[in-house]
Protein backbone atom coordinates (compact mmCIF):
# COMPACT_ATOMS: atom_id res chain seq x y z
CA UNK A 1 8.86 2.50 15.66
CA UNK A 2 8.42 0.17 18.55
CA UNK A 3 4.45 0.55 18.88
CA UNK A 4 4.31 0.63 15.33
CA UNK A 5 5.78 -3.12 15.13
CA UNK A 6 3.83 -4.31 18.14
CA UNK A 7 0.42 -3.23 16.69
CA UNK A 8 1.70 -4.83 13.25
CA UNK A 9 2.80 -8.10 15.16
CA UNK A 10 -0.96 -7.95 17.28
CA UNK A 11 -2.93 -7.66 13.98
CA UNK A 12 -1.50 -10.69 12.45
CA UNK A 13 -4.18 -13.83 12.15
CA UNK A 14 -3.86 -15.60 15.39
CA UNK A 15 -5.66 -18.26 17.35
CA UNK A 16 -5.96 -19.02 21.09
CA UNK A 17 -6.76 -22.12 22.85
CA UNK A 18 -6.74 -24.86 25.21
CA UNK A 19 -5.77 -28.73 25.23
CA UNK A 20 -6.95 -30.67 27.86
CA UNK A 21 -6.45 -34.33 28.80
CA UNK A 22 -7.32 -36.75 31.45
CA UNK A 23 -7.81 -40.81 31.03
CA UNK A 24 -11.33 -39.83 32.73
CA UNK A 25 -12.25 -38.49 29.58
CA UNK A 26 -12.62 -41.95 28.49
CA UNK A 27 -13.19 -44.27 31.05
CA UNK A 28 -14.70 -42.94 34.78
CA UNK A 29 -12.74 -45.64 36.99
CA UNK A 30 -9.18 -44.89 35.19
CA UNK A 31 -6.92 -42.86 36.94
CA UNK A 32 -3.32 -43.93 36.51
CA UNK A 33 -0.02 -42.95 34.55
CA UNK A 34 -0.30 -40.37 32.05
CA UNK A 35 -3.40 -38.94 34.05
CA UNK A 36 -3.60 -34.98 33.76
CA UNK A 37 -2.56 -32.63 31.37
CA UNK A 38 -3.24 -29.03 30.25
CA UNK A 39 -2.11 -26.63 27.62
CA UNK A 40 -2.63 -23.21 26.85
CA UNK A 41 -1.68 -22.23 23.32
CA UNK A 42 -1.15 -19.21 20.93
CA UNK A 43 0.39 -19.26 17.60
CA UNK A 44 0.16 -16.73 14.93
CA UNK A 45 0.38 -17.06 11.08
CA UNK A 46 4.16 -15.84 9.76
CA UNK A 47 5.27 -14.75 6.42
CA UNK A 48 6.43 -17.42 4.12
CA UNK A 49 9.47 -16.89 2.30
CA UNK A 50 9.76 -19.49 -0.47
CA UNK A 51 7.54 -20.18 -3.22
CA UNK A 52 7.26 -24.21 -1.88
CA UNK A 53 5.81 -22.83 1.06
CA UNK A 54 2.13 -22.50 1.52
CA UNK A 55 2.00 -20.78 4.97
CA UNK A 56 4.22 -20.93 8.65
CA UNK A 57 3.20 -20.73 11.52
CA UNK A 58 4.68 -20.07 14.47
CA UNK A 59 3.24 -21.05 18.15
CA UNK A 60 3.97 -20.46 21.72
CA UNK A 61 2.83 -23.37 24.48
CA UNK A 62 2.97 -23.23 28.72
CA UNK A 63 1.71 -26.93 29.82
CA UNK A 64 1.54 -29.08 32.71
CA UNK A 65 2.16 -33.17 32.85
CA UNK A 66 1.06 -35.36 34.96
CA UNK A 67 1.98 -39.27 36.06
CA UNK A 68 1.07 -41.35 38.94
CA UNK A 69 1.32 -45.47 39.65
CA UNK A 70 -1.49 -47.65 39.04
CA UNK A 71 -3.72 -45.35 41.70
CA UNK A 72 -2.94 -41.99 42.91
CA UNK A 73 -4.25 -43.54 46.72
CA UNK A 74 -0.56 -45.09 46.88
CA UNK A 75 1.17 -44.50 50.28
CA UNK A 76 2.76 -47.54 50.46
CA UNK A 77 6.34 -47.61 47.72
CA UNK A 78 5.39 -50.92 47.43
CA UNK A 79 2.15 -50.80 45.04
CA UNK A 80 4.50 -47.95 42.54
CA UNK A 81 4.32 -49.41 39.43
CA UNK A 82 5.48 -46.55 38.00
CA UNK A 83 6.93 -43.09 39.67
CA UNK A 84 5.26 -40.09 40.09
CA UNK A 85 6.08 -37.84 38.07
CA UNK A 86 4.85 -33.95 36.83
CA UNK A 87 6.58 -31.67 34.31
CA UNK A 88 5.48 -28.48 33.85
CA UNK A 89 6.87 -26.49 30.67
CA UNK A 90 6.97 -23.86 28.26
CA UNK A 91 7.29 -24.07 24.11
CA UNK A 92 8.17 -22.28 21.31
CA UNK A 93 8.14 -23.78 17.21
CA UNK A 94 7.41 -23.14 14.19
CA UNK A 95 5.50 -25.02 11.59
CA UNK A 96 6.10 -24.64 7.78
CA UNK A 97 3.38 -26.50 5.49
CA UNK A 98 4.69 -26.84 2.09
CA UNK A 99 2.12 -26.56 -1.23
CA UNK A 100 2.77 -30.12 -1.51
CA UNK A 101 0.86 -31.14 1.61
CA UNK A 102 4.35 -31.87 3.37
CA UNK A 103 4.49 -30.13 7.11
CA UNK A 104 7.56 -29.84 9.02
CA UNK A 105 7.87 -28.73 12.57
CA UNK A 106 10.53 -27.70 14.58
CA UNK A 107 10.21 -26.67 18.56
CA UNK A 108 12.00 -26.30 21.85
CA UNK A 109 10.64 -27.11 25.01
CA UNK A 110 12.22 -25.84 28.61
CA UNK A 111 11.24 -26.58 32.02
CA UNK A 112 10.96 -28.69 34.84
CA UNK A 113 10.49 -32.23 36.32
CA UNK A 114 10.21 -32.37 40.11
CA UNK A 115 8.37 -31.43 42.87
CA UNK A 116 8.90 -27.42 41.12
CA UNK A 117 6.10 -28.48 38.68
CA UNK A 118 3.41 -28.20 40.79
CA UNK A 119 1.87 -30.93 39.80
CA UNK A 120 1.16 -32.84 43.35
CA UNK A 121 -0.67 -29.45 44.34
CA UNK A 122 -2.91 -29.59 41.63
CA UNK A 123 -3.31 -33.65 41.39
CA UNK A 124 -4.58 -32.65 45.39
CA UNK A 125 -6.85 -29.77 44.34
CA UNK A 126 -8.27 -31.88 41.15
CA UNK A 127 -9.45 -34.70 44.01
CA UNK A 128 -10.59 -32.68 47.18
CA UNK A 129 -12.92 -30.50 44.36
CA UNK A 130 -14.49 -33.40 42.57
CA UNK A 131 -14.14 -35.44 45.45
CA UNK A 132 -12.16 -38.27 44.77
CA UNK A 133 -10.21 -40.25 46.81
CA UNK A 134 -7.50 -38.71 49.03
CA UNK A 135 -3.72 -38.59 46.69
CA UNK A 136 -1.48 -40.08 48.81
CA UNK A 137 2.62 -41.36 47.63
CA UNK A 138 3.78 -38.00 45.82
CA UNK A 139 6.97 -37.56 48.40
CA UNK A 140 8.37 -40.73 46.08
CA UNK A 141 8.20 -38.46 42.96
CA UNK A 142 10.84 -37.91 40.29
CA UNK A 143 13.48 -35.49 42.49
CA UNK A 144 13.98 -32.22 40.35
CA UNK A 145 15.25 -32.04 37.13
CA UNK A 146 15.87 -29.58 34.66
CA UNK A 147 14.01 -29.81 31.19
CA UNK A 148 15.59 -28.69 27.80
CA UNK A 149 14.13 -30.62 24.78
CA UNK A 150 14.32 -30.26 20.93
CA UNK A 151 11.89 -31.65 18.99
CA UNK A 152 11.04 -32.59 15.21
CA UNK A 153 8.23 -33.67 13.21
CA UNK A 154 7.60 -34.19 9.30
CA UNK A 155 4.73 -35.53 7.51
CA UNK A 156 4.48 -36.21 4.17
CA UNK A 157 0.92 -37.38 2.09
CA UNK A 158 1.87 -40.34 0.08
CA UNK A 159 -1.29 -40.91 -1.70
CA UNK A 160 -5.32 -40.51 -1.58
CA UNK A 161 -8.05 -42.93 -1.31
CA UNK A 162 -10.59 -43.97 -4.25
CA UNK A 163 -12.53 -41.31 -3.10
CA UNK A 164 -9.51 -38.89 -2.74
CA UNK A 165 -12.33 -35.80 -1.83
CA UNK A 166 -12.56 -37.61 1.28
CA UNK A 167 -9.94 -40.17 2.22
CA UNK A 168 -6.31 -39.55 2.20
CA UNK A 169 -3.30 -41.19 3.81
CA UNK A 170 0.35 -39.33 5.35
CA UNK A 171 3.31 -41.00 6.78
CA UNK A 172 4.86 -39.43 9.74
CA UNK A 173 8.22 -38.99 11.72
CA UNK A 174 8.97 -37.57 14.73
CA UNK A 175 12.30 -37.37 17.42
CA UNK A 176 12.90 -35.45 20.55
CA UNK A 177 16.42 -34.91 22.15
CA UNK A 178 17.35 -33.47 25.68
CA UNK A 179 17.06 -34.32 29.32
CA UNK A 180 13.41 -35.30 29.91
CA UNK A 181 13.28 -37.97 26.76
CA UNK A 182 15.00 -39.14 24.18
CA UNK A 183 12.73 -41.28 21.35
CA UNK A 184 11.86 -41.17 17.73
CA UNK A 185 8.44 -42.84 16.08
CA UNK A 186 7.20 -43.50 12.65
CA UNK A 187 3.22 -43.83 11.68
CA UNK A 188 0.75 -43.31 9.72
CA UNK A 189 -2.25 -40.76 9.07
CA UNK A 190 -5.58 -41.30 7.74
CA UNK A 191 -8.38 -38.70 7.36
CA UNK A 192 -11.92 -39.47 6.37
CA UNK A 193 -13.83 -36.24 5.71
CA UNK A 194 -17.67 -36.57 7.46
CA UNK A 195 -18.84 -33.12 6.00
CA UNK A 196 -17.54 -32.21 2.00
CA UNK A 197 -14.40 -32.35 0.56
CA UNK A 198 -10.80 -32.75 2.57
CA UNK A 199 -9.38 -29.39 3.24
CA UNK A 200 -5.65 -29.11 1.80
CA UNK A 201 -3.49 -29.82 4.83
CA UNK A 202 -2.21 -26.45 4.76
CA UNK A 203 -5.64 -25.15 6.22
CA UNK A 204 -7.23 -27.83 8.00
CA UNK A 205 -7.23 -28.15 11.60
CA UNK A 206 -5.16 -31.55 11.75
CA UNK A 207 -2.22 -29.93 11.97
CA UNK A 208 -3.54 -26.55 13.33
CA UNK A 209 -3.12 -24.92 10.44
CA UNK A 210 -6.81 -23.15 9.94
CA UNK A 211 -5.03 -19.61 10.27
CA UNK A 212 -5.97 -17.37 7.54
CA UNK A 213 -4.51 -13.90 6.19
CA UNK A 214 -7.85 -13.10 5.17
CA UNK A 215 -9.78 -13.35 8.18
CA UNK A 216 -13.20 -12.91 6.10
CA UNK A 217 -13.14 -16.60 5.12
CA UNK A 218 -14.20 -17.57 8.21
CA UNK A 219 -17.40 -16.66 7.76
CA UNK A 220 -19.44 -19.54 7.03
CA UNK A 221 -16.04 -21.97 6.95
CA UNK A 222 -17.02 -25.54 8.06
CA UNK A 223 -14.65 -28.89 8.50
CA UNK A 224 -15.29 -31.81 9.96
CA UNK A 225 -13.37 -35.13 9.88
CA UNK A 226 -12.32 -38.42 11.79
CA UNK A 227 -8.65 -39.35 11.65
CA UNK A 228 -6.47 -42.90 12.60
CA UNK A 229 -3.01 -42.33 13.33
CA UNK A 230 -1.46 -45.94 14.86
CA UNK A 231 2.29 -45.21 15.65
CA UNK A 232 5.66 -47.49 16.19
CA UNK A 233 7.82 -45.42 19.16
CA UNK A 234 11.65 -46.34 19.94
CA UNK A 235 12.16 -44.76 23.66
CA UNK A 236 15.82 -44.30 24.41
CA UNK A 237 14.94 -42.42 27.78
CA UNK A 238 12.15 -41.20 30.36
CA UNK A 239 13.58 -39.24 33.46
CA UNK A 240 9.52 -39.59 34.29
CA UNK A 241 9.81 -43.04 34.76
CA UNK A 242 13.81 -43.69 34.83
CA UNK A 243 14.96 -40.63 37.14
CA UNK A 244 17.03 -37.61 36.49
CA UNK A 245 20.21 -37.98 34.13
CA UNK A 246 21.73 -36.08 36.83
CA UNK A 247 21.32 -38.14 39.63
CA UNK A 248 20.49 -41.20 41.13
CA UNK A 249 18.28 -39.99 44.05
CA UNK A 250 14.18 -40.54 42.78
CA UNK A 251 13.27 -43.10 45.27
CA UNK A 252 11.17 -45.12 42.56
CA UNK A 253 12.40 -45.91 38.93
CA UNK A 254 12.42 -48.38 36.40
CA UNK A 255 13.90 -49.82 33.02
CA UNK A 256 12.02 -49.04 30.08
CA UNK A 257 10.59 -51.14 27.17
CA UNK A 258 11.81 -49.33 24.57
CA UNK A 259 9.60 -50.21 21.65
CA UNK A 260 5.87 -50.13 21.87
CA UNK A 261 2.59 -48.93 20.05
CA UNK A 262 0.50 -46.12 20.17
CA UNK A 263 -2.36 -45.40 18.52
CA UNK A 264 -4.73 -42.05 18.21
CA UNK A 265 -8.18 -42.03 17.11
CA UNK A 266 -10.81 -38.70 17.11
CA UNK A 267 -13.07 -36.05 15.44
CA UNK A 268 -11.69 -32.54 14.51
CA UNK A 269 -14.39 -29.89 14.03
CA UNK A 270 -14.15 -26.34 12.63
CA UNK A 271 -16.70 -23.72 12.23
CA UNK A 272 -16.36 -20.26 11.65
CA UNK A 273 -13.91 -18.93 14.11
CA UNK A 274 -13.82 -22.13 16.30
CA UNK A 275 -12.06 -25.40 16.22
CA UNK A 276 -13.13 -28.31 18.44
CA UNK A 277 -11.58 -31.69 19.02
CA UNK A 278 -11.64 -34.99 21.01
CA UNK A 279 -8.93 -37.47 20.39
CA UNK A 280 -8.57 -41.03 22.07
CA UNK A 281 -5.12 -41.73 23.22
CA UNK A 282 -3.81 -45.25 23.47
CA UNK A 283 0.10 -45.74 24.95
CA UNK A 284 1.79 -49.26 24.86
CA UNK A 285 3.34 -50.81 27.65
CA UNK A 286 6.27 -48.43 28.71
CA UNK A 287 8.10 -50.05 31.46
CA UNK A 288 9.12 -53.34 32.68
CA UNK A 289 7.13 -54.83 35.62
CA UNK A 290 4.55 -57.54 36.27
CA UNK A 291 2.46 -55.01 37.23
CA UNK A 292 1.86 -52.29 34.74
CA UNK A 293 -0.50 -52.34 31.39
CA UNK A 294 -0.75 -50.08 28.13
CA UNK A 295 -3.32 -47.48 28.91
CA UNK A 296 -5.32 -44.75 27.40
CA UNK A 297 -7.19 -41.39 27.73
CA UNK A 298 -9.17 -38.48 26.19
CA UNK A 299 -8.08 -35.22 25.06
CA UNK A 300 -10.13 -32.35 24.62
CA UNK A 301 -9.29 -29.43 22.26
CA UNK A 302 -10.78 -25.71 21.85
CA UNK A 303 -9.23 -22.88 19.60
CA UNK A 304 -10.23 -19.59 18.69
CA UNK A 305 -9.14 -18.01 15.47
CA UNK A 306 -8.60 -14.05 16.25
């Protein structure tokens, strides 16, 4: 009975894959605040059980953060203008996308912020390989705390362009709760097919939902598209840049701004058994200091439908 369920669980339509982003993915002097991150993914396509539903998904992350001041070359407390910082975590959630285009997604995260995450070692390994400038500053990081974090997200397409085969817009929420951050945004979606019509939202790749219970289709399947997704984001807390709710003890903090702008921009590519992406990242100012500016940086995306 119990091999019999795992080979029925191992055969179901599955993709593997890997997010990666670094603000040197779109600009080769910028190196500060949301620097590094990585993800390795798997999610798997569930059974739905209501007739709204066109297909679930569930999916299983393990990721690593990554935050430094205005250079990672910052000895001296003085020049922080924002803490170190790493968090390194593992997810679970599940998707549903309804027949109406509507998704809603529901996940837990758990981990850790602190020097547990690993992240100085690897900031230090990233720079003596490629042979950047020494890291210097991460014995000010954000002391150890641990990470438990529900999350949220809905979208819901309100309409389609004149040319509804190839332009059509969503409107978005998301909210996290727990003890890393606290925050809820609003935005908008628009995707502009560059190849054919718009796939349904319930199998294109914007919201990873390419999976298929007949793996045969993806012979020959092609999607490509741009996408702008500008976003409004209330932050009610950030033990990254605020400290541990725990404890007063990170040597280097600071008050947030709690509202501010982001903004996402890229290309999502599918064909056959592969998806491909590269999405520019823009974050608003997120602290207060006379020092510190929005930023932005590059992620990079590869799945592999099995």
């Amino acid at each position: 009975m119990l091999f019999s369920g795992l080979l029925a669980f191992a055969q179901k339509p599955a993709e593997i894959g890997i997010i990666s982003d670094n603000d040197l993915y779109t600009s080769p002097v910028n190196d500060q605040y949301y620097t590094n991150g990585i993800e390795f993914f798997y999610r798997y396509l569930a059974t739905p059980k209501s007739d709204k539903v066109a297909k679930k998904i569930t999916e299983f992350r393990i990721g690593q953060y990554m935050y430094n001041p205005q250079s990672p070359k910052a000895a001296d407390v003085s020049i922080h203008d924002r803490p170190f910082a790493g968090y390194l975590f593992a997810q679970a959630g599940i998707t549903t996308f309804y027949k109406n285009e509507s998704v809603l997604k529901l996940y837990t995260q758990g981990g850790v912020v602190g020097p547990e995450s690993g992240a100085e070692a690897v900031q230090k390994a990233l720079h003596s390989v490629l042979q950047y400038s020494k890291v210097e500053g991460w014995q000010y990081q954000i002391t150890s705390t641990p990470a438990v974090q529900l999350g949220a997200f809905y979208s819901h397409k309100v309409f389609a362009g004149r040319f509804h085969e190839k332009i059509d817009f969503h409107l978005q929420a998301e909210a996290t709760v727990g003890t890393i951050w606290n925050t809820a945004s609003i935005g908008a979606l628009a995707r502009i097919s560059l190849r054919g019509v718009l796939n349904n939202i319930s199998s294109s790749a914007m919201y990873n939902a390419t999976l298929n219970p007949d793996r045969a289709t993806y012979t020959g399947r092609r999607e490509l598209f741009i996408f702008l997704n500008p976003k409004l984001q209330y932050m009610a807390f950030d033990a990254t840049i605020q400290g541990s709710p725990f404890n007063d003890k990170s040597p280097v903090t600071y008050p947030l701004i709690p509202f501010r702008f982001n903004g996402e921009a890229g290309v999502k590519y599918g064909r056959n058994k592969w998806n491909y992406a590269f999405v520019f990242n823009y974050r608003g100012k997120e602290l207060s200091n006379n020092v510190i500016t929005g930023f932005f940086y590059g992620s990079i995306q590869l799945g592999y439908l099995l």
